[in-house]
Structure formats: C-alpha cells, structure tokens
N, C-alpha and C. Protein backbone atom coordinates (compact mmCIF):
# COMPACT_ATOMS: atom_id res chain seq x y z
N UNK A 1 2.71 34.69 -17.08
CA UNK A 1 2.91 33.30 -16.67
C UNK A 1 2.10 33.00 -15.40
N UNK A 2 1.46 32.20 -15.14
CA UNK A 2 0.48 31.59 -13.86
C UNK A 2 1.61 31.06 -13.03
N UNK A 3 1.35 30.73 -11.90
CA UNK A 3 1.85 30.91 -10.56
C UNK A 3 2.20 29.05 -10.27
N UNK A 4 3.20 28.69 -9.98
CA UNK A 4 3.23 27.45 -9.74
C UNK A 4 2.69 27.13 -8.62
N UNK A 5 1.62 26.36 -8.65
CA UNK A 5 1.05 25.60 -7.00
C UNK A 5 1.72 24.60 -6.69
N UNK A 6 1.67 25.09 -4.76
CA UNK A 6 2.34 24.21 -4.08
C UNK A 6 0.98 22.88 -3.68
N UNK A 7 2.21 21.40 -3.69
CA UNK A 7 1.11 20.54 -3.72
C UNK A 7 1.00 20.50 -2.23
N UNK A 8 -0.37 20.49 -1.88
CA UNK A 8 -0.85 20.78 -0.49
C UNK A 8 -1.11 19.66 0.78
N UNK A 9 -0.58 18.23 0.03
CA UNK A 9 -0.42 17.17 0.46
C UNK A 9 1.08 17.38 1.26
N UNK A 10 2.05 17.24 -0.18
CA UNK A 10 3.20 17.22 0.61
C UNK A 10 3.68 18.74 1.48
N UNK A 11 3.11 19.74 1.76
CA UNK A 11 2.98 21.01 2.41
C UNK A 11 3.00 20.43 3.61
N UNK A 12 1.64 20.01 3.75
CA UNK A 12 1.77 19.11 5.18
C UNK A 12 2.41 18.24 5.93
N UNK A 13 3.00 17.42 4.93
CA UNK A 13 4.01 16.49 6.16
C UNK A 13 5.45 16.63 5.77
N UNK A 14 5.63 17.72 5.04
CA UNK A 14 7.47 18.21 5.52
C UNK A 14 7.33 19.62 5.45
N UNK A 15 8.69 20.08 6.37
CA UNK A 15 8.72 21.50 6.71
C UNK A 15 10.38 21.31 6.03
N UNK A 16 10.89 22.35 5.42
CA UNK A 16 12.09 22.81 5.19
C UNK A 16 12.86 23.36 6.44
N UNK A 17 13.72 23.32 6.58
CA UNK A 17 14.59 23.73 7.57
C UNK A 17 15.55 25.07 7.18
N UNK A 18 16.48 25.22 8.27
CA UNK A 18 17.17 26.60 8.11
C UNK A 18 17.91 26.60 6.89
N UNK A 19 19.00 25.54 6.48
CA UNK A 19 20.21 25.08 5.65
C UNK A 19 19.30 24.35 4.33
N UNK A 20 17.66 24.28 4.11
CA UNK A 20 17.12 24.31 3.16
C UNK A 20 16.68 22.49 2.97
N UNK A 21 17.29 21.57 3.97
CA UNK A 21 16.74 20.19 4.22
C UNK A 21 15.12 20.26 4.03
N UNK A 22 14.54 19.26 4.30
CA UNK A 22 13.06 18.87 4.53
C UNK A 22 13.62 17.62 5.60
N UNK A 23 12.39 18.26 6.27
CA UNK A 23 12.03 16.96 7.62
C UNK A 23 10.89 16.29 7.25
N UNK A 24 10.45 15.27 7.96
CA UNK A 24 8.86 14.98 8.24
C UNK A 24 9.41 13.94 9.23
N UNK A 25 8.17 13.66 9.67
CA UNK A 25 7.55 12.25 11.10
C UNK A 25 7.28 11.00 10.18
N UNK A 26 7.94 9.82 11.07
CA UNK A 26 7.69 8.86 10.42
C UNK A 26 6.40 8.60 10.61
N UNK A 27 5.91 7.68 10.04
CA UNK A 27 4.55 7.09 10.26
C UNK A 27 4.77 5.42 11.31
N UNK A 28 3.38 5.57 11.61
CA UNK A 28 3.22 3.89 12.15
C UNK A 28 3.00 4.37 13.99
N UNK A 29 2.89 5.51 13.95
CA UNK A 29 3.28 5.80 15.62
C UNK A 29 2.04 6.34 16.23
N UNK A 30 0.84 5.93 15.77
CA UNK A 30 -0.54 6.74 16.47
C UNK A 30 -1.60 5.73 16.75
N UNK A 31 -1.68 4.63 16.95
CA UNK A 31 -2.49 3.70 17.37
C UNK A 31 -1.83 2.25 17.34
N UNK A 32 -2.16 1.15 17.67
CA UNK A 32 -1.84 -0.14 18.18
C UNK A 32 -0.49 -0.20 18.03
N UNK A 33 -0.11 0.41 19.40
CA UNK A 33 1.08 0.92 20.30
C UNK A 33 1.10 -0.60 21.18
N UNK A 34 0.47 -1.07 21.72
CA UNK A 34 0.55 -2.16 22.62
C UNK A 34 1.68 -3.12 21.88
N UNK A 35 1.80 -3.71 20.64
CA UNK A 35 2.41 -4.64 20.22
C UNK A 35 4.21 -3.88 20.23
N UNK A 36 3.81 -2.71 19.88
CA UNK A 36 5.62 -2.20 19.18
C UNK A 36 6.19 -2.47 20.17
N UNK A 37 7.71 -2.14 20.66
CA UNK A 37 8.76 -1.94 21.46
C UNK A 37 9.10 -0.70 21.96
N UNK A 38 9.48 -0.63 22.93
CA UNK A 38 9.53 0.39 23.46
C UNK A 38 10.78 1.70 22.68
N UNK A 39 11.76 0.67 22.15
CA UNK A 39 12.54 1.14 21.70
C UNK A 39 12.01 1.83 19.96
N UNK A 40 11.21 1.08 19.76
CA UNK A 40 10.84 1.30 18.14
C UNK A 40 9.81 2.78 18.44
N UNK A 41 8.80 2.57 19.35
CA UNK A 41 8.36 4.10 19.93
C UNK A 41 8.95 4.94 19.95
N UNK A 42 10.36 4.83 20.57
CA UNK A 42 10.81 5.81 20.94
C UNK A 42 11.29 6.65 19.63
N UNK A 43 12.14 5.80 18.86
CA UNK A 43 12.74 6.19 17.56
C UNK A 43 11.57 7.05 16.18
N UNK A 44 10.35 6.23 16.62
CA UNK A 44 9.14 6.74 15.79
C UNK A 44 8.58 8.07 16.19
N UNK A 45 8.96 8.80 16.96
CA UNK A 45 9.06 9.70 17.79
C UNK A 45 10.15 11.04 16.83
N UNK A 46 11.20 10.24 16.87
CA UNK A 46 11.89 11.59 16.18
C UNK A 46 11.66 11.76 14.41
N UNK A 47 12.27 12.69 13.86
CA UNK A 47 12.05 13.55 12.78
C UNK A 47 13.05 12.83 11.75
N UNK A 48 13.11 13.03 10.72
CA UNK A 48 13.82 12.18 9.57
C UNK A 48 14.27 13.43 8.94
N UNK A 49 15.36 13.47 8.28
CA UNK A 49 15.41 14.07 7.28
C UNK A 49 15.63 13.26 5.42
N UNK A 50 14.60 13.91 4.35
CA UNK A 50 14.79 13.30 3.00
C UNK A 50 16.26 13.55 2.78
N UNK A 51 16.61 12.11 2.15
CA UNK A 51 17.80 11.65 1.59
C UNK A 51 17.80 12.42 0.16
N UNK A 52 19.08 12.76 -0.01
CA UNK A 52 19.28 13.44 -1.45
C UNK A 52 18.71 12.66 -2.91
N UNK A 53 18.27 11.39 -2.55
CA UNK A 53 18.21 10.69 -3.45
C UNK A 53 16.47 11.50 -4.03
N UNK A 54 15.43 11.41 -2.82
CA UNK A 54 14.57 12.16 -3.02
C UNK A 54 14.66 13.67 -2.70
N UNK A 55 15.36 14.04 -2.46
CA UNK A 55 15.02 16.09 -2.80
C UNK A 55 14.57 16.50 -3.91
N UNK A 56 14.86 15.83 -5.05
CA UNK A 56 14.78 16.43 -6.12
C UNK A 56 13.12 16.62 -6.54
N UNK A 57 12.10 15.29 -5.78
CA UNK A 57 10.70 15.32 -6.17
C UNK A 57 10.29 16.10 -5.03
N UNK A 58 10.55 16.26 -3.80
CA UNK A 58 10.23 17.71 -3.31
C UNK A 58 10.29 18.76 -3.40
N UNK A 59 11.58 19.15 -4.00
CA UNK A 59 11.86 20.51 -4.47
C UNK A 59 10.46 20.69 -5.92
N UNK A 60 10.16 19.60 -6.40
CA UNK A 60 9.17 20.03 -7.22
C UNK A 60 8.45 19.64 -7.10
N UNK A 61 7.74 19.21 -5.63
CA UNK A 61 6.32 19.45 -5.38
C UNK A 61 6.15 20.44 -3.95
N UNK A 62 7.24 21.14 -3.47
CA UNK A 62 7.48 22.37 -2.73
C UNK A 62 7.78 23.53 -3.39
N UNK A 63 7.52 24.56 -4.39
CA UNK A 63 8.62 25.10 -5.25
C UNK A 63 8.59 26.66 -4.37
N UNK A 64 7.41 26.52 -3.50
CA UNK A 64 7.69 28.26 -2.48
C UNK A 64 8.67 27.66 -1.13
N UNK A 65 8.83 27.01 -1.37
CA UNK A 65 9.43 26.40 0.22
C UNK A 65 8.96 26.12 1.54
C-alpha cells in the first residue's frame, strides 16, 4: 500500500496540540494595520482553535499529525 501524503498547505498553518486539537493564526493581521482597532489587533494576535464542526477535513488532510 503507498503512503498517505500529508497536504503541505494545510501542514503549514495548523499545528496539533498535546490533547490532539489543531490551532492556527487568524489572518488579516500583517499589513494596513493603520485603519484596524486596537482592540481587533490585539485579538488577531492570538491562536484559534478548529471547531469540531471542521476536524473532520483536517484530520484528512493531516493524517501523520
């Protein structure tokens, strides 16, 4: 049987965690900063975790973890 590849897109913008979650960074937070809020910066700043609703298309486009 051949080897399932991991897709190398989503590799990059989530990491699995200890308890087996996925994180990633929101987007929108790396250039024309002048207009946002200070508060919306700040929040764009922290880490998300995928909702159960999507795990299921990560788990199958992550399948080594």
């Amino acid at each position: 049987m051949p080897k399932i590849k991991t897709n190398r897109a989503a590799a990059k913008r989530f990491k699995k965690t200890g308890k087996g979650k996925y994180v990633f960074a929101k987007s929108h937070a790396s250039h024309i900063l002048t207009k946002k809020t200070t508060k919306r910066k700040r929040g764009l700043r922290k880490s998300q975790i995928i909702d159960k609703d999507n795990m299921k298309e990560i788990r199958l486009l992550l399948p080594n973890g």
